[in-house]
PDB file of N, CA and C in Angstrom:
ATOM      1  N   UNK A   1     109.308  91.528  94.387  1.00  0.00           N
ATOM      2  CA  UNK A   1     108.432  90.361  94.442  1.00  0.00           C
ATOM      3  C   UNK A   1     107.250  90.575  93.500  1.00  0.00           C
ATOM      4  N   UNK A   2     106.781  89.719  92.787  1.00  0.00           N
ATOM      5  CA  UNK A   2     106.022  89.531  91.799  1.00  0.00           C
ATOM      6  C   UNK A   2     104.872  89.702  92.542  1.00  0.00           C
ATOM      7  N   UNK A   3     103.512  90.011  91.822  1.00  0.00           N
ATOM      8  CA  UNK A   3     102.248  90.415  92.497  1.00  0.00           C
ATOM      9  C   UNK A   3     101.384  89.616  92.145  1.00  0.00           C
ATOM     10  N   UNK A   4     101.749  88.023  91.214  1.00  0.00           N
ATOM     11  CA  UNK A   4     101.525  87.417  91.400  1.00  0.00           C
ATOM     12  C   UNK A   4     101.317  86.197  92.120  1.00  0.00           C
ATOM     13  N   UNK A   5     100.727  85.491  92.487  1.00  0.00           N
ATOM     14  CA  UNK A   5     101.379  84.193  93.567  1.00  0.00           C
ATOM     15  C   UNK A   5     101.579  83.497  92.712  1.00  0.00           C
ATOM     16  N   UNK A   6     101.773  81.741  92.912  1.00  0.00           N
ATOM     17  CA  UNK A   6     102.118  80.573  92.467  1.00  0.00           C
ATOM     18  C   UNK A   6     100.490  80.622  92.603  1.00  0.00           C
ATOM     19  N   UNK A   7     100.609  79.533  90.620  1.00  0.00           N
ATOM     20  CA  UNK A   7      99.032  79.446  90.410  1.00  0.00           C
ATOM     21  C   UNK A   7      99.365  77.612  90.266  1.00  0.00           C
ATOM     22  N   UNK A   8      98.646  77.214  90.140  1.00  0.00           N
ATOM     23  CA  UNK A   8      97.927  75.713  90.084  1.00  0.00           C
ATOM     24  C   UNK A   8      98.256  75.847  87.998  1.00  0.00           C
ATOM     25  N   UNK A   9      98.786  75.038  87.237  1.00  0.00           N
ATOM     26  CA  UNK A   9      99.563  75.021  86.198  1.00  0.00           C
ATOM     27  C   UNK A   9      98.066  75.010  85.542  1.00  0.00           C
ATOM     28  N   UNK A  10      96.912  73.790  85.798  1.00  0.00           N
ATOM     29  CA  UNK A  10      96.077  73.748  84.607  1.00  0.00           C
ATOM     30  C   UNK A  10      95.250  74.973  85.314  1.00  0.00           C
ATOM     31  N   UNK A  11      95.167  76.002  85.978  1.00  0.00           N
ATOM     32  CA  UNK A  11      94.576  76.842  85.877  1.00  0.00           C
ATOM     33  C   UNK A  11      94.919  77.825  85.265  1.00  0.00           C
ATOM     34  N   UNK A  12      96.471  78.151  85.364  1.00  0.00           N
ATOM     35  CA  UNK A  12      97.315  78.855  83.964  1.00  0.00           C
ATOM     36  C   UNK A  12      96.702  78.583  82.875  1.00  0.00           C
ATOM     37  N   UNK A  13      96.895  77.320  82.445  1.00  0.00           N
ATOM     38  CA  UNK A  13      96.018  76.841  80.808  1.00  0.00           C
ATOM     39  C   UNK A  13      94.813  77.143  80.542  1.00  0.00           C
ATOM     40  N   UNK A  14      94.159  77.187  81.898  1.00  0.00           N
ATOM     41  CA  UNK A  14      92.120  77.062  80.843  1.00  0.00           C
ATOM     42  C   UNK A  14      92.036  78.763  81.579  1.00  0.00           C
ATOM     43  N   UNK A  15      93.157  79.593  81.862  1.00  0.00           N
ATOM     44  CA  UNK A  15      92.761  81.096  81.654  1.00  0.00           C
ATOM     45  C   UNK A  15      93.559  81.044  80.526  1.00  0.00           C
ATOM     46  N   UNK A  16      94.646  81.119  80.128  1.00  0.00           N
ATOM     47  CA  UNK A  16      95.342  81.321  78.878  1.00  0.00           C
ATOM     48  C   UNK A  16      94.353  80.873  77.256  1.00  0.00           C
ATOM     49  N   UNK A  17      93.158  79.501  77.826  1.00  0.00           N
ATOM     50  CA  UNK A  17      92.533  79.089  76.598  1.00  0.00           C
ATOM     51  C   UNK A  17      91.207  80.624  76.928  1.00  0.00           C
ATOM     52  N   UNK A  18      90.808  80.517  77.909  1.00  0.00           N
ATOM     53  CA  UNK A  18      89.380  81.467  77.647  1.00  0.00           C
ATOM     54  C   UNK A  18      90.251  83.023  77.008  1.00  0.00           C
ATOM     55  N   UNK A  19      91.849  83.606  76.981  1.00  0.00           N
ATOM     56  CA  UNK A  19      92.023  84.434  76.312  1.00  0.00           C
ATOM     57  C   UNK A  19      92.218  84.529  74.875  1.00  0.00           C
ATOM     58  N   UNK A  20      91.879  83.053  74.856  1.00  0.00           N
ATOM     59  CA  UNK A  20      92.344  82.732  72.598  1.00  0.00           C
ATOM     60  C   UNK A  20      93.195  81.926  72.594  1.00  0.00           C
ATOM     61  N   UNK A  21      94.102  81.645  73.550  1.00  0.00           N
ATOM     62  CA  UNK A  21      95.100  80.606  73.312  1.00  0.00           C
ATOM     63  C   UNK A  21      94.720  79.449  73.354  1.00  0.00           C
ATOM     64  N   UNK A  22      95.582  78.055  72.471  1.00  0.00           N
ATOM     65  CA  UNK A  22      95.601  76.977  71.867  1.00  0.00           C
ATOM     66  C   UNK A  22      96.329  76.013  72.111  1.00  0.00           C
ATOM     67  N   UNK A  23      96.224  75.185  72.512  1.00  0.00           N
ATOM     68  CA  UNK A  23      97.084  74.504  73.236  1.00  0.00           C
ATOM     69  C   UNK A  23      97.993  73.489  72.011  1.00  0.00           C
ATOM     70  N   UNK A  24      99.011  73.842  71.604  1.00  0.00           N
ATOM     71  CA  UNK A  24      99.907  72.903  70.950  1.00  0.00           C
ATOM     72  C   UNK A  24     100.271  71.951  70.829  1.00  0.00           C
ATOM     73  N   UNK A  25     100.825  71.688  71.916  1.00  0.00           N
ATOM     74  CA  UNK A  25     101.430  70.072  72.297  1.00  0.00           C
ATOM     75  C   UNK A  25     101.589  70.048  74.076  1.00  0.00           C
ATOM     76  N   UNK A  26     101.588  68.728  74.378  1.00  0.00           N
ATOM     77  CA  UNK A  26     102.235  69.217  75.790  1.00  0.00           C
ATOM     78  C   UNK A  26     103.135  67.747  76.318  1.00  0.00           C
ATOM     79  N   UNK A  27     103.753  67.473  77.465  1.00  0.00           N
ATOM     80  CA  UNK A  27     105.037  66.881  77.888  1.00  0.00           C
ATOM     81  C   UNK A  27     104.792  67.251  78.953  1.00  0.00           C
ATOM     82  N   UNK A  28     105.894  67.603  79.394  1.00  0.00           N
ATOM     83  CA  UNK A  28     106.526  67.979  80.654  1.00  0.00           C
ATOM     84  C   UNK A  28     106.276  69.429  80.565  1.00  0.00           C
ATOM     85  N   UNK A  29     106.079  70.065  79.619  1.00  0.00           N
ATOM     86  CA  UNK A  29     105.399  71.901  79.121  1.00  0.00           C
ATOM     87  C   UNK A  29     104.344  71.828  78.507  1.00  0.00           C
ATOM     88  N   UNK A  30     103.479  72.365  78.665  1.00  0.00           N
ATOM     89  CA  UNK A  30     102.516  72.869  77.810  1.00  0.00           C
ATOM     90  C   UNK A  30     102.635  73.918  77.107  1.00  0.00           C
ATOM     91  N   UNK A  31     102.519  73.841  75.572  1.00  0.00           N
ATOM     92  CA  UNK A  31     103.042  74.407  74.830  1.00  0.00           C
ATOM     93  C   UNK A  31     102.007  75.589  74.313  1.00  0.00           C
ATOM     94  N   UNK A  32     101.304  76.348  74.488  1.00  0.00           N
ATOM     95  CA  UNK A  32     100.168  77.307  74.024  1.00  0.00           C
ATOM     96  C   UNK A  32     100.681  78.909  72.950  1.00  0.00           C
ATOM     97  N   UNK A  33      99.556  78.721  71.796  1.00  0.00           N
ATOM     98  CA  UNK A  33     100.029  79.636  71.235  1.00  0.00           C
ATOM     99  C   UNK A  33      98.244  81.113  70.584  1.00  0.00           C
ATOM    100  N   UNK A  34      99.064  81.533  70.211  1.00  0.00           N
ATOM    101  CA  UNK A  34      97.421  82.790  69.431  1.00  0.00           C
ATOM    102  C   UNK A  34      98.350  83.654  68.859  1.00  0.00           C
ATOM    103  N   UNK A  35      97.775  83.198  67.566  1.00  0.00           N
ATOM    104  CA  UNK A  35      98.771  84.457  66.570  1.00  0.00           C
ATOM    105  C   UNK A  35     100.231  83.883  66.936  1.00  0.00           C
ATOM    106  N   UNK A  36     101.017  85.166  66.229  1.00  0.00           N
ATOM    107  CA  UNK A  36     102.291  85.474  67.019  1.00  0.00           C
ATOM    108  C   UNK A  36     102.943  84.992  68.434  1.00  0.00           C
ATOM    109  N   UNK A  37     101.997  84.871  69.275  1.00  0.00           N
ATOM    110  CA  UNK A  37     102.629  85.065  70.875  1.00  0.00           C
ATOM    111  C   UNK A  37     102.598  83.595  71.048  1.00  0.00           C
ATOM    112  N   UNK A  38     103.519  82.926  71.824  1.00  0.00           N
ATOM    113  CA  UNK A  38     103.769  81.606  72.347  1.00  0.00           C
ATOM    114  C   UNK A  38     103.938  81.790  73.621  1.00  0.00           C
ATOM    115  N   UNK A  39     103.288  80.884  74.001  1.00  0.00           N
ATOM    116  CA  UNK A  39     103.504  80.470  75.864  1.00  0.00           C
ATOM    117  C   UNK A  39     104.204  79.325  76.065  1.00  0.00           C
ATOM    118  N   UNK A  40     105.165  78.749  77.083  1.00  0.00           N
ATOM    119  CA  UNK A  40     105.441  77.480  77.602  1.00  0.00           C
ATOM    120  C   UNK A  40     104.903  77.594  79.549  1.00  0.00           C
ATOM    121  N   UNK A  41     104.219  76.892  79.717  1.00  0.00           N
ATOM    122  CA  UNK A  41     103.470  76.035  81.093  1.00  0.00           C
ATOM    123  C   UNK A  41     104.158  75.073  81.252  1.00  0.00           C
ATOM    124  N   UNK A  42     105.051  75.084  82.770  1.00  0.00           N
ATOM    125  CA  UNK A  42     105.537  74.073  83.102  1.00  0.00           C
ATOM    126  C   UNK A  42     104.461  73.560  83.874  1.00  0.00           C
ATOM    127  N   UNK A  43     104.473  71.957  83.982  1.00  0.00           N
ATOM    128  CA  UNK A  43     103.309  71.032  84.890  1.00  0.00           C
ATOM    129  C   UNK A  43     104.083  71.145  86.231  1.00  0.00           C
ATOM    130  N   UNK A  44     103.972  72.278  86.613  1.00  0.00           N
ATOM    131  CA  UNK A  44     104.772  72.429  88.366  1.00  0.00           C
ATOM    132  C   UNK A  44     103.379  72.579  89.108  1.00  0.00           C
ATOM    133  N   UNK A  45     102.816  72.276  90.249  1.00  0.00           N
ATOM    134  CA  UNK A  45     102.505  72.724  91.001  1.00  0.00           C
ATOM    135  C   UNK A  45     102.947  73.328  92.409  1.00  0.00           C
ATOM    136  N   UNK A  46     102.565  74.239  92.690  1.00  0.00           N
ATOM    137  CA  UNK A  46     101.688  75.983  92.206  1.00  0.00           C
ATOM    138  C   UNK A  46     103.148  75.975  90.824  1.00  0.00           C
ATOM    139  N   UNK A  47     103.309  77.029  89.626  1.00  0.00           N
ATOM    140  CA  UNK A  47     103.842  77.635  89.124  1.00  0.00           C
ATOM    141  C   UNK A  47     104.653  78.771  89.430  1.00  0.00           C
ATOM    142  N   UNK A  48     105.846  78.540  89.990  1.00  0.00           N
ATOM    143  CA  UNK A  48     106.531  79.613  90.753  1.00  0.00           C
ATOM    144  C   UNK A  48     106.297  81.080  90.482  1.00  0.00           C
ATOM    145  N   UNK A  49     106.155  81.611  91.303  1.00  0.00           N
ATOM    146  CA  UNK A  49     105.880  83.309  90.899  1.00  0.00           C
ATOM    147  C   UNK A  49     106.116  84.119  89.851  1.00  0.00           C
ATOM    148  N   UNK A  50     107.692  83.551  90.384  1.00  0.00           N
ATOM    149  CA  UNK A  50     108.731  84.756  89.062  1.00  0.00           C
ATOM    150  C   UNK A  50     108.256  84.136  87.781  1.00  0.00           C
ATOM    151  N   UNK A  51     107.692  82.748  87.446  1.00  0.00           N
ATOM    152  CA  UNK A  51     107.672  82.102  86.689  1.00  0.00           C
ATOM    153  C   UNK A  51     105.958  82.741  86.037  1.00  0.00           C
ATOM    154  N   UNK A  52     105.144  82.536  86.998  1.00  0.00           N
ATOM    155  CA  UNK A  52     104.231  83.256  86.373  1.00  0.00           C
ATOM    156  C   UNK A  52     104.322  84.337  85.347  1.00  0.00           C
ATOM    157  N   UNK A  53     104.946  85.356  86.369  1.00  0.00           N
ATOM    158  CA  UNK A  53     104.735  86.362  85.978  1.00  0.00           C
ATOM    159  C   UNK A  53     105.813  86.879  84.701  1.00  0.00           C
ATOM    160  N   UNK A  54     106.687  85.968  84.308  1.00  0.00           N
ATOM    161  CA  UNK A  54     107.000  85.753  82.934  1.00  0.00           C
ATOM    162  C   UNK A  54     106.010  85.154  81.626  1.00  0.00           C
ATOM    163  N   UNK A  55     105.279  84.464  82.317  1.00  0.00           N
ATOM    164  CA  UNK A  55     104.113  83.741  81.371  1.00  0.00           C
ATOM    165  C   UNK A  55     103.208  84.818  81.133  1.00  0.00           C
ATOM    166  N   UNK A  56     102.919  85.526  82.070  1.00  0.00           N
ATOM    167  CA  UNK A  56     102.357  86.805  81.940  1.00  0.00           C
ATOM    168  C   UNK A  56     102.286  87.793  80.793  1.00  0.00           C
ATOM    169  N   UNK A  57     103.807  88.253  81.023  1.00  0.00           N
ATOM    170  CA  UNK A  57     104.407  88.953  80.360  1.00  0.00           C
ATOM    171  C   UNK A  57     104.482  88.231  78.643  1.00  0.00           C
ATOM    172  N   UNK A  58     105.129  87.305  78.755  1.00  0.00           N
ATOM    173  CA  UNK A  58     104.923  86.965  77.509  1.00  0.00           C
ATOM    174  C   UNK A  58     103.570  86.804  76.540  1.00  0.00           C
ATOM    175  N   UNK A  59     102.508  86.265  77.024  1.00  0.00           N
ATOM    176  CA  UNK A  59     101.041  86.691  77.179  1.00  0.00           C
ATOM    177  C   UNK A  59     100.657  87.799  75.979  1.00  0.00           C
ATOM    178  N   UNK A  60     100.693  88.560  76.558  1.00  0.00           N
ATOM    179  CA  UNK A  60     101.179  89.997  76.554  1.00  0.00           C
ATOM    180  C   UNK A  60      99.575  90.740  77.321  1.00  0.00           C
ATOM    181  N   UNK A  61      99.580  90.422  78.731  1.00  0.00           N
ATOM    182  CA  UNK A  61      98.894  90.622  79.775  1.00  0.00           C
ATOM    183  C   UNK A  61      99.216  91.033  80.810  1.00  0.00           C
ATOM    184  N   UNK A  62      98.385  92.095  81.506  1.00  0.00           N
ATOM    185  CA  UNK A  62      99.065  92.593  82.673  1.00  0.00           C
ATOM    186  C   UNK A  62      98.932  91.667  83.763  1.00  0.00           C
ATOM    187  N   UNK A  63      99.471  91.824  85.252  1.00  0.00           N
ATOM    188  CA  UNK A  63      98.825  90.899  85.926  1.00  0.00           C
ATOM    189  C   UNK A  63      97.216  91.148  86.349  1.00  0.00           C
ATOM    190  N   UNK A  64      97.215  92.303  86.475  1.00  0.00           N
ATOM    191  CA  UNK A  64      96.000  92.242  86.808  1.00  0.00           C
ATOM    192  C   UNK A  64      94.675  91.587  85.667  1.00  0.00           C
ATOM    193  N   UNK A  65      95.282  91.802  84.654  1.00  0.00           N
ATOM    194  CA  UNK A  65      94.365  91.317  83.312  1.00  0.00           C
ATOM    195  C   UNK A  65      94.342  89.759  83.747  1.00  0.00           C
ATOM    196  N   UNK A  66      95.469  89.055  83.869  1.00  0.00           N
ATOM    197  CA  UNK A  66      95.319  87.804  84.088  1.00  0.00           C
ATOM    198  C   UNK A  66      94.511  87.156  85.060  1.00  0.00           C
ATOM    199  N   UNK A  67      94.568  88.087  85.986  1.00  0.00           N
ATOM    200  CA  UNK A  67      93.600  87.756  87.473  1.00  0.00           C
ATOM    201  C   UNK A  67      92.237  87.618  87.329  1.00  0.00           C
ATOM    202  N   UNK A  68      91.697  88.224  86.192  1.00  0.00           N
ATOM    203  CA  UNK A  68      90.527  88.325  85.895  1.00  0.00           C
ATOM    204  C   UNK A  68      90.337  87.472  85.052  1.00  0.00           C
ATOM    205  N   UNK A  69      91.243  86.512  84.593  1.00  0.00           N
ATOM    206  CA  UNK A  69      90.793  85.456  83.518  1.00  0.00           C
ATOM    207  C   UNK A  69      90.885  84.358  84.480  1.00  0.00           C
ATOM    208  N   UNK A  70      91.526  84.351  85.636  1.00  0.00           N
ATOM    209  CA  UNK A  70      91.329  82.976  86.636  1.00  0.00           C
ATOM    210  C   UNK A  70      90.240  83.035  87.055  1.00  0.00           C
TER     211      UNK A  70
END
């Protein structure tokens, strides 16, 4: 089990923007990028766990790093 919980989607986004990321485009995903690394944010509320903690990962953030940007 992920050690993340399910987050609230635009709170994913405005921690992902205070780390440098940019928001691209968005739909049904929000598309965020910095440099190299790309994110996709689904508009789910909460953001399923496992799902987080792939956004995470891709990031390239630990969870705990992320916790501190919410």
């Amino acid at each position: 089990m992920p050690k993340l919980p399910g987050v609230n989607h635009l709170r994913a986004v405005r921690a992902l923007e205070r780390a440098g990321f940019k928001i691209d485009r968005h739909g049904k995903h929000i598309f965020l990028s910095k440099g190299p690394l790309k994110v996709v944010v689904p508009r789910n509320n909460p953001v399923d766990a496992y799902t987080m903690a792939a956004i995470v990962r891709d990031a390239g953030f630990t969870v705990e790093q992320f916790k501190e940007l919410l």
